[in-house]
Protein backbone atom coordinates (compact mmCIF):
# COMPACT_ATOMS: atom_id res chain seq x y z
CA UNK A 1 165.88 -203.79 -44.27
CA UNK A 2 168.23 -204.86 -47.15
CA UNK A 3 168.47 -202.80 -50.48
CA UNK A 4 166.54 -205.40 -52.10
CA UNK A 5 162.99 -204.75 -49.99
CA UNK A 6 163.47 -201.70 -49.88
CA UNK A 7 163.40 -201.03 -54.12
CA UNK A 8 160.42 -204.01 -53.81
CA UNK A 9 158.34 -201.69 -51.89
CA UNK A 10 159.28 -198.30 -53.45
CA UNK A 11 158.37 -200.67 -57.07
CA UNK A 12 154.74 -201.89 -54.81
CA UNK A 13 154.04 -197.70 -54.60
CA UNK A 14 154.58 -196.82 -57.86
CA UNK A 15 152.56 -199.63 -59.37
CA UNK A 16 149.56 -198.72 -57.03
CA UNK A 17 149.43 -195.17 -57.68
CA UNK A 18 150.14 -195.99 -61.50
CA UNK A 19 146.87 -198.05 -61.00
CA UNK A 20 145.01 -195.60 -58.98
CA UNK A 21 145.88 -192.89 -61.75
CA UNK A 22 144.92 -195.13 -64.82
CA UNK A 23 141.48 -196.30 -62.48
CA UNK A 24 140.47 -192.20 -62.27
CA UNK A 25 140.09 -192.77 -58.73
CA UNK A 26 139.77 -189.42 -57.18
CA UNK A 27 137.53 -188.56 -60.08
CA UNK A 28 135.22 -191.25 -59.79
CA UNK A 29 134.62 -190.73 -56.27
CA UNK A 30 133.71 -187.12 -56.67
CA UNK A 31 131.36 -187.30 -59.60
CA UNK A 32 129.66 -190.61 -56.87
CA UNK A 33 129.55 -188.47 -54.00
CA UNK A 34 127.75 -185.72 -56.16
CA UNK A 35 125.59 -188.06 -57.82
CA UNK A 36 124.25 -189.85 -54.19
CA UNK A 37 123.90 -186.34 -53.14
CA UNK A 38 121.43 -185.93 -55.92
CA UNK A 39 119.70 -189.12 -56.14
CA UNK A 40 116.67 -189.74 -54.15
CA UNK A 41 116.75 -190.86 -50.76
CA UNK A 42 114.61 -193.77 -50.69
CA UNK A 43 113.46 -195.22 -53.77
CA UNK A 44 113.70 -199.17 -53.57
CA UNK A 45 114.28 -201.48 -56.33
CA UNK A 46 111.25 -202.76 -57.95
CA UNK A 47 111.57 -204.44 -60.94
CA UNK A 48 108.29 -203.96 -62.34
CA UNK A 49 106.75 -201.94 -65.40
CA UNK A 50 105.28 -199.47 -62.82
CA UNK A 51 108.02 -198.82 -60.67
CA UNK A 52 109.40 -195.48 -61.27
CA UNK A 53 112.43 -196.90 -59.42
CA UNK A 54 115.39 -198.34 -61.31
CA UNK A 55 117.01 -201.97 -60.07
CA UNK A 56 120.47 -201.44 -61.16
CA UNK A 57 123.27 -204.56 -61.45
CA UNK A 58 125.17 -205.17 -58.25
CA UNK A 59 128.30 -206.79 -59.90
CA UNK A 60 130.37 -209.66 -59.15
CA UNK A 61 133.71 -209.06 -58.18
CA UNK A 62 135.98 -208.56 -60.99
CA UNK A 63 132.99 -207.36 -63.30
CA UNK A 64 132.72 -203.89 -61.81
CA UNK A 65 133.41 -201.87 -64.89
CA UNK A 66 130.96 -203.72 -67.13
CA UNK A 67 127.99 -203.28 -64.43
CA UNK A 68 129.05 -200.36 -63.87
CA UNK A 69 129.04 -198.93 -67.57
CA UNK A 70 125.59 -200.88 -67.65
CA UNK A 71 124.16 -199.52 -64.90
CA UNK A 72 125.40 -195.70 -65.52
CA UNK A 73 123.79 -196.40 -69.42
CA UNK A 74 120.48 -196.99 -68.03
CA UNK A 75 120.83 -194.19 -65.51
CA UNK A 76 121.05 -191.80 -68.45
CA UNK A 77 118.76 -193.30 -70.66
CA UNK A 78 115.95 -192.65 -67.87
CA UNK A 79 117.53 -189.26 -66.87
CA UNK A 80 117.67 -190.35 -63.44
CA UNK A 81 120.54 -187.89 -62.61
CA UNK A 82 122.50 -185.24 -63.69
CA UNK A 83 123.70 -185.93 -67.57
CA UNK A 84 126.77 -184.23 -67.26
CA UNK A 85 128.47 -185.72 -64.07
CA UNK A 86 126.19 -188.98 -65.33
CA UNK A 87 128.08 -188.74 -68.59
CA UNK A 88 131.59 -188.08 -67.50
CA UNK A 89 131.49 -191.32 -65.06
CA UNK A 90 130.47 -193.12 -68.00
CA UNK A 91 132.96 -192.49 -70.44
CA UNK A 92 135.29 -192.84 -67.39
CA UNK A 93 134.18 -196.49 -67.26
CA UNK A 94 134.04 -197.10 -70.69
CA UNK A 95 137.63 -196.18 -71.43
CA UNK A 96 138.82 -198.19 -68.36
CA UNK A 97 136.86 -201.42 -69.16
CA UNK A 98 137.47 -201.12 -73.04
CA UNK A 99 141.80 -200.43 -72.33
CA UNK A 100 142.36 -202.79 -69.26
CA UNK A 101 142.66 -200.01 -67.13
CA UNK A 102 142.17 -200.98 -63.91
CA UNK A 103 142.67 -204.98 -64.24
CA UNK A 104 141.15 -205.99 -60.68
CA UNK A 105 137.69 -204.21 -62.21
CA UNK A 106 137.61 -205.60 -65.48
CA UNK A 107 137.41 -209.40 -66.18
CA UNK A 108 135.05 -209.64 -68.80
CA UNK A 109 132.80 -206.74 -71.14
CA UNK A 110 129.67 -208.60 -69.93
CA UNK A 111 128.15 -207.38 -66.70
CA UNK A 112 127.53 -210.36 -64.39
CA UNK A 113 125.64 -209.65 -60.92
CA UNK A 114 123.69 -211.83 -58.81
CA UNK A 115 121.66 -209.18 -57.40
CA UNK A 116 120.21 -205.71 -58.12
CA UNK A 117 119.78 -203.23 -56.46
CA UNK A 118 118.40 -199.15 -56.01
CA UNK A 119 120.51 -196.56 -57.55
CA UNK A 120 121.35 -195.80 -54.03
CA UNK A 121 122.96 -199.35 -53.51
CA UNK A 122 124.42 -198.71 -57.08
CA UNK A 123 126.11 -195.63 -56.82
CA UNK A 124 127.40 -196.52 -52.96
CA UNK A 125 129.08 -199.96 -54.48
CA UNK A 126 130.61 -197.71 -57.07
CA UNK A 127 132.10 -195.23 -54.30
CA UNK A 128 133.09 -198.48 -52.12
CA UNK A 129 135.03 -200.26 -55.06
CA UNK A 130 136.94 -196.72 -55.92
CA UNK A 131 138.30 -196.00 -52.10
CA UNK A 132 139.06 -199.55 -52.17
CA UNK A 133 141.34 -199.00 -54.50
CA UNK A 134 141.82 -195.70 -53.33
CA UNK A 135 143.80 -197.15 -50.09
């Protein structure tokens, strides 16, 4: 391996973990991981008046952070977990959508999802898009 691959990849690492750091990776996934641990275990989406069950946005790629601060909004304005962890993730996705943060996430400030989903699903595609980037 010549000098010039070798300062390419060591270049590659440092931009990753730069990405993973500005992202709050680590973070995110252990404020998700307490939050499933909370939230109930079966609740399915309904997505009418009398469902005490919330359908939450399951986004399109690129507009994670946007369904995500969405979807974490709702979750606190129907106390559906704990406010404090619930609050911290939030403001963690705020600050990353709002300054570009993590750029693969955040295409857009409008959430766009073809699907909902429980806050089960919701949380779990939060956890899955974090170790994703987490790899």
């Amino acid at each position: 391996m010549n000098a010039n691959m070798l300062s390419y990849i060591l270049l590659s690492c440092v931009l990753l973990s730069v990405q993973a750091q500005n992202c709050q990776v680590s973070e995110i996934i252990r404020y998700t991981i307490r939050l499933l641990e909370e939230s109930p275990a079966s609740c399915p989406c309904r997505e009418t008046a009398a469902s005490s069950c919330s359908c939450l946005p399951i986004p399109e790629p690129g507009h994670e952070l946007a369904c995500f601060v969405e979807g974490t909004e709702h979750m606190l304005e129907n106390n559906m977990a704990s406010n404090k962890i619930l609050t911290m993730i939030n403001r963690s996705f705020q600050t990353q959508r709002d300054r570009n943060l993590c750029e693969s996430l955040a295409r857009g400030k409008k959430c766009q999802y073809k699907t909902k989903g429980s806050v089960r699903r919701f949380l779990n595609e939060i956890l899955k898009t974090y170790q994703a980037i987490n790899k």
